[in-house]
Structure formats: structure tokens, C-alpha cells
N, C-alpha and C. Protein backbone atom coordinates (compact mmCIF):
# COMPACT_ATOMS: atom_id res chain seq x y z
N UNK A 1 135.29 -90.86 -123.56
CA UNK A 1 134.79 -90.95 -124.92
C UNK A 1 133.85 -92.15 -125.02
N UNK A 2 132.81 -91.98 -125.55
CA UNK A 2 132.01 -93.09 -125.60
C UNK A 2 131.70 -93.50 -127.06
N UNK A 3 131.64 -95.13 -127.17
CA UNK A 3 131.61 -96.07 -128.03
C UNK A 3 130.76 -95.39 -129.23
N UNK A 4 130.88 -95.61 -130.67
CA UNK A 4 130.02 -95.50 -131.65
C UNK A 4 128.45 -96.16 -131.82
N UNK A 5 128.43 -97.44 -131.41
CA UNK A 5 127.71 -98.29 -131.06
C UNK A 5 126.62 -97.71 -129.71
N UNK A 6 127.07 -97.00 -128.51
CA UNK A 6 126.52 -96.40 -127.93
C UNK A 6 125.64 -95.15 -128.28
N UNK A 7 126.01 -94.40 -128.97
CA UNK A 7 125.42 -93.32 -129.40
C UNK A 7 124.52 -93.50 -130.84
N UNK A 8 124.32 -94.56 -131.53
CA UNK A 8 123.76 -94.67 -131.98
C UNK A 8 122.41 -95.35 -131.80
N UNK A 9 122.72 -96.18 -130.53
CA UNK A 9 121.50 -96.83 -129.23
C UNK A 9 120.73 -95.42 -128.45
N UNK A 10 121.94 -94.57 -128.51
CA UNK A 10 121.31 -93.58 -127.76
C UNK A 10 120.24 -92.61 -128.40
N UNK A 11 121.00 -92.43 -129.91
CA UNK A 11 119.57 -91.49 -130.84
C UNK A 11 118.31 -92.35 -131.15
N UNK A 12 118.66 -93.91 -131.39
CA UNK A 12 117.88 -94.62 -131.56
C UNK A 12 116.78 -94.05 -130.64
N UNK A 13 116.94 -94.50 -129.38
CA UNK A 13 115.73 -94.26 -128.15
C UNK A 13 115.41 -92.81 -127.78
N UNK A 14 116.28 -91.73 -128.38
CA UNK A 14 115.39 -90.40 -128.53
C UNK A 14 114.69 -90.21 -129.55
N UNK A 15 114.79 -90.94 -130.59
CA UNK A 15 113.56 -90.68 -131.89
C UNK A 15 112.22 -91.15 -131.41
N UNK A 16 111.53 -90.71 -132.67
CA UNK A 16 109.84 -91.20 -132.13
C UNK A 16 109.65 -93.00 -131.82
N UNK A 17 108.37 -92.87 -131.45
CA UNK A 17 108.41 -94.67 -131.06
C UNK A 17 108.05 -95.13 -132.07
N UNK A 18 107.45 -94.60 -133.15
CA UNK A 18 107.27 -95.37 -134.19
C UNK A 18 108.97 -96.25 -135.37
N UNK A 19 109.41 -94.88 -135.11
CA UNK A 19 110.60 -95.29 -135.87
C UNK A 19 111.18 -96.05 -134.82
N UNK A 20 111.61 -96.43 -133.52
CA UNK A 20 112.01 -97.48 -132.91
C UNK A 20 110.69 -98.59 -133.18
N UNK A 21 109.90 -98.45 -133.11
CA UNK A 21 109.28 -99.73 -133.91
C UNK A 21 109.26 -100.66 -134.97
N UNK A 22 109.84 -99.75 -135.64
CA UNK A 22 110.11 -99.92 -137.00
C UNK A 22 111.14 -100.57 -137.39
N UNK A 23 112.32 -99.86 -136.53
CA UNK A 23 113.60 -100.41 -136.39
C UNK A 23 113.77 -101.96 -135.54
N UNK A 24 112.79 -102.21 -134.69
CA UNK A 24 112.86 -103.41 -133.93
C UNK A 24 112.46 -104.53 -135.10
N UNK A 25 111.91 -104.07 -135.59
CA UNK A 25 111.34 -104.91 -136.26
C UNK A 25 111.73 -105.43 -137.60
N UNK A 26 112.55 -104.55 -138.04
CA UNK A 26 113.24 -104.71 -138.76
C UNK A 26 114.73 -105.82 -138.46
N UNK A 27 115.61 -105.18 -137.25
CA UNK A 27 116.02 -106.04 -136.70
C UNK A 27 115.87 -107.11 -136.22
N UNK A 28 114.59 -107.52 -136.13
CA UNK A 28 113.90 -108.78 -135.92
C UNK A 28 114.12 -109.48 -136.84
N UNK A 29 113.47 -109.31 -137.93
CA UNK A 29 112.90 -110.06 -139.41
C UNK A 29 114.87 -110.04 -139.79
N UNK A 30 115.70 -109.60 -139.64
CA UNK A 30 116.95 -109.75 -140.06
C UNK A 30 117.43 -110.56 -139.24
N UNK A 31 117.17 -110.84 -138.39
CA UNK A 31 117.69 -111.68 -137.58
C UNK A 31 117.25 -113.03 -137.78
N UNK A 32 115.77 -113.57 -138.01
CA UNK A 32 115.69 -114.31 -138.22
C UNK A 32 115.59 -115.61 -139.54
N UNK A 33 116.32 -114.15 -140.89
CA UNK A 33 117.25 -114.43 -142.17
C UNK A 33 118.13 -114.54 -142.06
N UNK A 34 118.98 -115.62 -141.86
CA UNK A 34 120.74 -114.87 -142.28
C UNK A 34 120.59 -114.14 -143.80
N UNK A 35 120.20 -114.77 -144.71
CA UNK A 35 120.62 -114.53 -146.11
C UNK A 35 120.18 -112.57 -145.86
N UNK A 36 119.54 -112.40 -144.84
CA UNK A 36 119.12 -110.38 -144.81
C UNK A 36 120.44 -109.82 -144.54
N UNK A 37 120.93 -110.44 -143.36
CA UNK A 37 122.14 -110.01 -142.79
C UNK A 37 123.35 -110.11 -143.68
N UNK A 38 123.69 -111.08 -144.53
CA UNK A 38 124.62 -110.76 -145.40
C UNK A 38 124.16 -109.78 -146.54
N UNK A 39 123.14 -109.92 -147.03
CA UNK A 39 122.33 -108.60 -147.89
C UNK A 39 122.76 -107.05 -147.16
N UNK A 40 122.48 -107.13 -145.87
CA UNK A 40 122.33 -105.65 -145.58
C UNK A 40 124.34 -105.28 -144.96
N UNK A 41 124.74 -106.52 -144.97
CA UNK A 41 126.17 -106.49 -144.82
C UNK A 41 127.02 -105.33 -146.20
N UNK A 42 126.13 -106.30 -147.12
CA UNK A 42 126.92 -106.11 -148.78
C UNK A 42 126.36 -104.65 -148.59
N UNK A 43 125.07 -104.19 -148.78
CA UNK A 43 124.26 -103.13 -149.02
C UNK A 43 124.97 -101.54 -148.12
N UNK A 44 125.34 -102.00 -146.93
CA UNK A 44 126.44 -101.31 -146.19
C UNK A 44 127.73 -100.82 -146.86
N UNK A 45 128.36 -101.94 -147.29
CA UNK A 45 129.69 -101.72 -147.88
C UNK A 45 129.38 -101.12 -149.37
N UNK A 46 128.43 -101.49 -149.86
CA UNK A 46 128.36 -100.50 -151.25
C UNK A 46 128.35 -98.75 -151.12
N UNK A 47 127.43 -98.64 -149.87
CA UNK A 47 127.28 -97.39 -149.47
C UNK A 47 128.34 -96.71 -148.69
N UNK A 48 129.52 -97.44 -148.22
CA UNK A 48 130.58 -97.04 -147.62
C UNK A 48 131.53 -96.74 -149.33
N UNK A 49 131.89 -97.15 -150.15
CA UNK A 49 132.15 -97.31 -151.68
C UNK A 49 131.36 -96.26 -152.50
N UNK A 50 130.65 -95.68 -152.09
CA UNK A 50 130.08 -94.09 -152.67
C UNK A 50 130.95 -93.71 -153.68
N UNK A 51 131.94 -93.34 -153.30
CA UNK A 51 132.45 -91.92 -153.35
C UNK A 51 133.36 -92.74 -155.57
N UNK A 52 133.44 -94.07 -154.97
CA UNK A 52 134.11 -94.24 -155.95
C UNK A 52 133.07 -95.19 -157.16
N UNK A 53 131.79 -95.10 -156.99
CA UNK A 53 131.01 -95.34 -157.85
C UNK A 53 131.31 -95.33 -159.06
N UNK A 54 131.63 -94.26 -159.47
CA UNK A 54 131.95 -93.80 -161.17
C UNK A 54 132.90 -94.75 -161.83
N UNK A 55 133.85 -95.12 -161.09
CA UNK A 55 135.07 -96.23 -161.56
C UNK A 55 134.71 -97.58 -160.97
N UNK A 56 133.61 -98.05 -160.29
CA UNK A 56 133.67 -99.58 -159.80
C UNK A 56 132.64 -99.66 -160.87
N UNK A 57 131.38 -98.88 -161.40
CA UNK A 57 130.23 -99.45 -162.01
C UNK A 57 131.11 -99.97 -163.35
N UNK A 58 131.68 -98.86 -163.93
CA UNK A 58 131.95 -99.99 -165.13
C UNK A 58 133.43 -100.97 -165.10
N UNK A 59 133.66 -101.00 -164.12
CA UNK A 59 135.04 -102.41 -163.67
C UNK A 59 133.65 -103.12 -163.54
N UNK A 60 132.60 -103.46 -162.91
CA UNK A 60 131.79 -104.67 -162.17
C UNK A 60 130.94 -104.96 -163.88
N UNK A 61 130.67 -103.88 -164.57
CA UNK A 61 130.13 -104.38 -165.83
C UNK A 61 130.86 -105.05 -166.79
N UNK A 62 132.22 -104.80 -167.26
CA UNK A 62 132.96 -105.55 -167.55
C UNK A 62 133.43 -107.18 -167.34
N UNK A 63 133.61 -107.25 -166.01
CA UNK A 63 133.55 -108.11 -165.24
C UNK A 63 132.23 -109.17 -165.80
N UNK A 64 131.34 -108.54 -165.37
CA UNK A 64 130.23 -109.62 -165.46
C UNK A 64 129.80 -109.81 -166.90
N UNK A 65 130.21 -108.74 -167.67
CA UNK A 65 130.42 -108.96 -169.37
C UNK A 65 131.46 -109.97 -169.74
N UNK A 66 132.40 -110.05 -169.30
CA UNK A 66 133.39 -111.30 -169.48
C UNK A 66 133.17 -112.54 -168.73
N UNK A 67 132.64 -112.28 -167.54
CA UNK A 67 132.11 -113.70 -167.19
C UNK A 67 131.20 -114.52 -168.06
N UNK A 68 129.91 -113.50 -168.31
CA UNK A 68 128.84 -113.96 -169.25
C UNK A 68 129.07 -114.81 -170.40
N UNK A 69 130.26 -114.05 -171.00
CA UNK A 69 130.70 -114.57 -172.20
C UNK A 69 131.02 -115.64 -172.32
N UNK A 70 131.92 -115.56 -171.14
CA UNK A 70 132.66 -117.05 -170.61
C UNK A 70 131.57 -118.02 -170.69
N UNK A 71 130.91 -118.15 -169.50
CA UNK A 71 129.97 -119.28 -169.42
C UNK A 71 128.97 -119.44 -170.45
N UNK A 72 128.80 -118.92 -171.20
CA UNK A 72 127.74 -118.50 -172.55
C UNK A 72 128.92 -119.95 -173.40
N UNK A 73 130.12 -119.15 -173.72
CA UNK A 73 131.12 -119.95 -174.70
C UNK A 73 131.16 -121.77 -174.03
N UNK A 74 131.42 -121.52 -173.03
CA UNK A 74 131.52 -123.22 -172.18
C UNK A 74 129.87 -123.66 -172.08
N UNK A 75 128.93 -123.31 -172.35
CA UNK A 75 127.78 -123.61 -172.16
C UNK A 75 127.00 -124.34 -173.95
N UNK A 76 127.54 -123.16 -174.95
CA UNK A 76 127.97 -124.05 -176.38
C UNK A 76 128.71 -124.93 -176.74
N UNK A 77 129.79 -124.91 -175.72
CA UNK A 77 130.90 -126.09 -176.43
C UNK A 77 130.12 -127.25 -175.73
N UNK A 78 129.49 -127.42 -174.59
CA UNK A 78 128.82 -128.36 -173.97
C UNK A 78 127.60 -129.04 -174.81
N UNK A 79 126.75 -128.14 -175.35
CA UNK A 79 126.04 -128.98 -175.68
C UNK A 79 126.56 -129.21 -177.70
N UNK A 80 127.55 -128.55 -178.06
CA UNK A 80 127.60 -128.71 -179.14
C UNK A 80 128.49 -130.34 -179.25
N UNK A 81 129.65 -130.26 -178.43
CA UNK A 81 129.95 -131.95 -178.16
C UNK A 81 129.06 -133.05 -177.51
N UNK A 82 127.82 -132.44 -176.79
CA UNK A 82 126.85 -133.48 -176.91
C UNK A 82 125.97 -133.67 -177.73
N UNK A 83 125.64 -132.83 -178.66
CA UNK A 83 124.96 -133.09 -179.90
C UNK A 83 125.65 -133.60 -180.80
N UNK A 84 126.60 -133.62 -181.06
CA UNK A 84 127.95 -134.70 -182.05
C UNK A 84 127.91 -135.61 -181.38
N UNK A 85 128.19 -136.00 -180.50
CA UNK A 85 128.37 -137.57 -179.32
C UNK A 85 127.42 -138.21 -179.91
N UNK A 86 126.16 -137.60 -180.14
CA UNK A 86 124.54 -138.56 -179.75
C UNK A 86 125.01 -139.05 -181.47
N UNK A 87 125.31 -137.96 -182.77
CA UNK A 87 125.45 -138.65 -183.82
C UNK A 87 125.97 -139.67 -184.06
């Protein structure tokens, strides 16, 4: 049985040369970002997470709706006790 990793080296180099060009190069320019490689890390795992789209989009909107709020609320109390201080 051969490796996953192998057979995907292997279609790689039967496609056209352009698309292995393409692909080198791509792998290149990622390589010499980390910040790509954790991008295309995340971008991976979203696309592995498909299936359950319908129930993470609005948990992650929520989420970042209550964060917002949060730091919105601590971001008024901040400057509203420094605008009393200065009085």
C-alpha cells in the first residue's frame, strides 16, 4: 500500500507542466511566508469542516457578536473613566 503523500506527488507529475509550475511556485512563495502556511493550514481545516457549515457559521457569528460587544463595553468604560479623571 502506498503512502497518501506519495500519490499525490505522483498525480502531481502526471498533470500538465504548467499546473506543476504553478504549483511550485506556489509552494515556493508559501514557504517563504510562514504567516501563508498557517493561512493555508486554517483554509484546509475549514474545508475539511464542510459538511457542518450550517451550525459553525452562526456559533462563530455569535461568538464574535459577543466578543465585539465585550470589547466595545471595556473600550467605553475606558475612556469614560478617563474623561472623569482629567475633570
Amino acid at each position: 500500500m502506498s503512502k497518501p503523500d506519495q500519490n499525490e506527488a505522483e498525480s502531481e507529475q502526471t498533470g500538465p507542466i504548467w499546473k506543476r509550475y504553478v504549483n511550485t511556485i506556489i509552494e515556493t512563495q508559501i514557504a517563504r511566508h510562514p504567516i501563508l502556511v498557517q493561512i493555508r493550514t486554517v483554509w484546509r481545516q475549514i474545508q475539511d469542516e464542510r459538511g457542518i457549515w450550517p451550525y459553525l457559521t452562526p456559533l462563530l457569528a455569535l461568538v464574535f457578536l459577543g466578543t465585539y460587544r465585550a470589547e466595545r463595553r471595556k473600550l467605553r468604560n475606558q475612556v469614560s473613566s478617563s474623561s472623569s479623571a482629567r475633570r
